[in-house]
N, C-alpha and C. Protein backbone atom coordinates (compact mmCIF):
# COMPACT_ATOMS: atom_id res chain seq x y z
N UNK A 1 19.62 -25.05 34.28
CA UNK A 1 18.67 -24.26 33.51
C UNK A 1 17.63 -23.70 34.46
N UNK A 2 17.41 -22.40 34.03
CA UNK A 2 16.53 -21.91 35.50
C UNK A 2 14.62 -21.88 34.64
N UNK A 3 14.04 -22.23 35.53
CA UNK A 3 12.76 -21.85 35.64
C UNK A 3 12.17 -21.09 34.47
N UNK A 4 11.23 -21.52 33.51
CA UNK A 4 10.75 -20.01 33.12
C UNK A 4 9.07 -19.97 33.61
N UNK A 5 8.97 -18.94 34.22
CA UNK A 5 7.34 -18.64 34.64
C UNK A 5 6.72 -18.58 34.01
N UNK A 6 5.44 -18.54 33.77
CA UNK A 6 4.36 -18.88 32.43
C UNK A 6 4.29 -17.25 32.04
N UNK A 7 4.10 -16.41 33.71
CA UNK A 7 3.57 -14.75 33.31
C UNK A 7 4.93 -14.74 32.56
N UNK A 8 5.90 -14.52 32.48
CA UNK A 8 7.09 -14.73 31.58
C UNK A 8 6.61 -14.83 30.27
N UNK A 9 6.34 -15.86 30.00
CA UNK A 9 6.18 -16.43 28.98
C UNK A 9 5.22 -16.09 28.28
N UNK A 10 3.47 -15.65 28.90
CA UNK A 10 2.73 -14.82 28.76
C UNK A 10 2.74 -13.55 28.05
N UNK A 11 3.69 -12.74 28.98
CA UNK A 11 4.36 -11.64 28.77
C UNK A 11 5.04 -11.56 27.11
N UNK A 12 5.88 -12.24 27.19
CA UNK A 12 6.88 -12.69 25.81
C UNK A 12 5.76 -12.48 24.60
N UNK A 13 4.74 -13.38 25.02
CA UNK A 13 3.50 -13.66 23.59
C UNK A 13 2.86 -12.77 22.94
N UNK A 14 2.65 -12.19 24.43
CA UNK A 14 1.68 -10.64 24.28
C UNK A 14 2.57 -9.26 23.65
N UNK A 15 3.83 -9.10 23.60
CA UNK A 15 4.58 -8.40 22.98
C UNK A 15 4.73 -8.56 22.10
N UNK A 16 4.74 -9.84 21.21
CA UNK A 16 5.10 -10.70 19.98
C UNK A 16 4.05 -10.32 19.23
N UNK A 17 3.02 -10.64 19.51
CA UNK A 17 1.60 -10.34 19.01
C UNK A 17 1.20 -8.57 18.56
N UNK A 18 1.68 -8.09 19.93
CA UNK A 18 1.50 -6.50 19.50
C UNK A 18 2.77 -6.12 18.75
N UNK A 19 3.88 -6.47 18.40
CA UNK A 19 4.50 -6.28 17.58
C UNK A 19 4.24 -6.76 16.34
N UNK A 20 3.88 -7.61 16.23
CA UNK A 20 2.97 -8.27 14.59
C UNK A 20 1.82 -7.59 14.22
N UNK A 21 1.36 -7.23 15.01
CA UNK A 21 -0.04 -6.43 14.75
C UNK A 21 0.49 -4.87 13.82
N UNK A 22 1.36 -4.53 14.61
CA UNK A 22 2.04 -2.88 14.42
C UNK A 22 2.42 -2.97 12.93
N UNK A 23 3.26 -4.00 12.86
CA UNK A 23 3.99 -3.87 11.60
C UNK A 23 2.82 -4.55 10.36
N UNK A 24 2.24 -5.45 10.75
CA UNK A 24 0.74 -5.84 9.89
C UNK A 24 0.40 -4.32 9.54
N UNK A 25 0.32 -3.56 10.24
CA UNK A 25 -0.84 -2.43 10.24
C UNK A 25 -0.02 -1.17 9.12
N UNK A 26 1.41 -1.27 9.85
CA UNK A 26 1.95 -0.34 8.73
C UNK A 26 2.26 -0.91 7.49
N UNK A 27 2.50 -2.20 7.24
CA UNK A 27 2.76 -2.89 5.62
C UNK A 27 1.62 -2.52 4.71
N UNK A 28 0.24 -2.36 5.52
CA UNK A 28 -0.83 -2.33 5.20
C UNK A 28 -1.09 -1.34 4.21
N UNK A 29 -0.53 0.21 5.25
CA UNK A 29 -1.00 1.60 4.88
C UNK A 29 -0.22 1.88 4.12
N UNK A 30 1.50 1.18 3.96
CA UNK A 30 2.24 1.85 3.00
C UNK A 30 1.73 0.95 1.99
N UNK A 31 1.48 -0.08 1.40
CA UNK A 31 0.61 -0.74 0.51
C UNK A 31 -0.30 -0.07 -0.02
N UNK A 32 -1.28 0.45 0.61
CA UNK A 32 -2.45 1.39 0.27
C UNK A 32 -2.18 2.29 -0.12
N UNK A 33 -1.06 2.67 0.25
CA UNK A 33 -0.59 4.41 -0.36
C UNK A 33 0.31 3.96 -2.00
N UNK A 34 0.66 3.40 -1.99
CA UNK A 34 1.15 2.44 -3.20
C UNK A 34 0.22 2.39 -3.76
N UNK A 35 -0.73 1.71 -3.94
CA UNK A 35 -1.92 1.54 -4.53
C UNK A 35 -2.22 2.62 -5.31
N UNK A 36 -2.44 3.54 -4.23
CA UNK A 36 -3.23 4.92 -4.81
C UNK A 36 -2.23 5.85 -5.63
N UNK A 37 -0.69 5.99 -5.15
CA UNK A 37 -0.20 6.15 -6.33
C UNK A 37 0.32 5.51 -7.58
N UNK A 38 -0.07 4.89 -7.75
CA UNK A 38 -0.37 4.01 -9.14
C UNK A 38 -1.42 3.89 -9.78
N UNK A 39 -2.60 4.29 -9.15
CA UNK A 39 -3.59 4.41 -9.29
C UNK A 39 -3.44 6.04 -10.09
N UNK A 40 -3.13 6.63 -9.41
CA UNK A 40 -3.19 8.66 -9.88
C UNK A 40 -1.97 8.22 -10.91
N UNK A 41 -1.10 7.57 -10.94
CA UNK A 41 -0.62 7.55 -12.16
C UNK A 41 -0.93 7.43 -13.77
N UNK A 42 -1.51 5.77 -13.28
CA UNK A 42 -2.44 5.26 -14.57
C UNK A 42 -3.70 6.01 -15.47
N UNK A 43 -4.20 7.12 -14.00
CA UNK A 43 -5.43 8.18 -14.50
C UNK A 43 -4.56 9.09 -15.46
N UNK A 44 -3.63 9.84 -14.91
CA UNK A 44 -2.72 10.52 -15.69
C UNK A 44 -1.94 9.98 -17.03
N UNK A 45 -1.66 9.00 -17.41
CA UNK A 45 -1.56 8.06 -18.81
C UNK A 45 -3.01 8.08 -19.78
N UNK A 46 -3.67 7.55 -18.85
CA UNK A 46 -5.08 7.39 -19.32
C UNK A 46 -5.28 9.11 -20.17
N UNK A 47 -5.25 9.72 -19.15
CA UNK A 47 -5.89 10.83 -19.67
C UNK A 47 -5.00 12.16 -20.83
N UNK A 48 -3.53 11.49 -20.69
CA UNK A 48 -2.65 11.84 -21.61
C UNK A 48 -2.96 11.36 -22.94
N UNK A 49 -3.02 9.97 -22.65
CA UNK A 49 -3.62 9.38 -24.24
C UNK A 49 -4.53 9.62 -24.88
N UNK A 50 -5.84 9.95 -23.80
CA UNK A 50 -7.18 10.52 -24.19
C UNK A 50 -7.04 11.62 -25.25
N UNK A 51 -5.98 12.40 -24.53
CA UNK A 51 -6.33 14.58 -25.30
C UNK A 51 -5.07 14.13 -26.24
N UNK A 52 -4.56 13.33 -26.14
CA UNK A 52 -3.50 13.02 -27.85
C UNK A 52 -4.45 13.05 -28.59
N UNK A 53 -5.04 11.80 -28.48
CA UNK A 53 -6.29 11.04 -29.42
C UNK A 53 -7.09 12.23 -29.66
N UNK A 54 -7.59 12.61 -29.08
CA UNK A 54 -8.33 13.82 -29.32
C UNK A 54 -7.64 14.72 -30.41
N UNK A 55 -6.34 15.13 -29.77
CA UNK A 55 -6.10 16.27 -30.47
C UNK A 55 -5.51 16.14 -32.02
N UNK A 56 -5.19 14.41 -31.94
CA UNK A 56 -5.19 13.79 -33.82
C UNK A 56 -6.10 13.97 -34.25
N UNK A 57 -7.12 13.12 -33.90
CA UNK A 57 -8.41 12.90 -34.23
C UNK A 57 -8.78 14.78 -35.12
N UNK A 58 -8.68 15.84 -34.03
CA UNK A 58 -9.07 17.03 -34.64
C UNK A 58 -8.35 18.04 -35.30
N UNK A 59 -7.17 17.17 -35.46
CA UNK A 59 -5.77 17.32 -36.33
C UNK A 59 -6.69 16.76 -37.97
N UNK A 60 -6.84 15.82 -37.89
CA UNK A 60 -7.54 15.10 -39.23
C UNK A 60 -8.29 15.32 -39.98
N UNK A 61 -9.79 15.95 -38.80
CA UNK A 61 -10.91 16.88 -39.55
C UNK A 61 -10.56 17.99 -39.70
N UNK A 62 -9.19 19.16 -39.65
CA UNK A 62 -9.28 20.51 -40.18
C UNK A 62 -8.69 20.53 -41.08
């Protein structure tokens, strides 16, 4: 079994790490972008139901 050098091994950690970081970072933003469209969705329900309601509501009084 041969030798392993620490800068080796060093090396190894420090790649590991910036590869966890990268993909941390993009799970992140596609998450966030998720978010927000579900978010612009729910406004758009919301506000569908709103001008129904509304437009019964002034269905009723004419």
């Amino acid at each position: 079994m041969s030798a392993v050098l620490p800068t080796d091994l060093a090396y190894r950690m420090l790649k590991l790490e910036q590869q966890l970081e990268s993909y941390q970072r993009l799970h992140f933003e596609e998450l966030e972008a998720m978010r927000r469209a579900l978010s612009e969705l729910k406004d758009q329900v919301l506000a569908l139901a709103t001008r129904k309601e509304t437009e019964e509501e002034e269905e009723r009084d004419d």
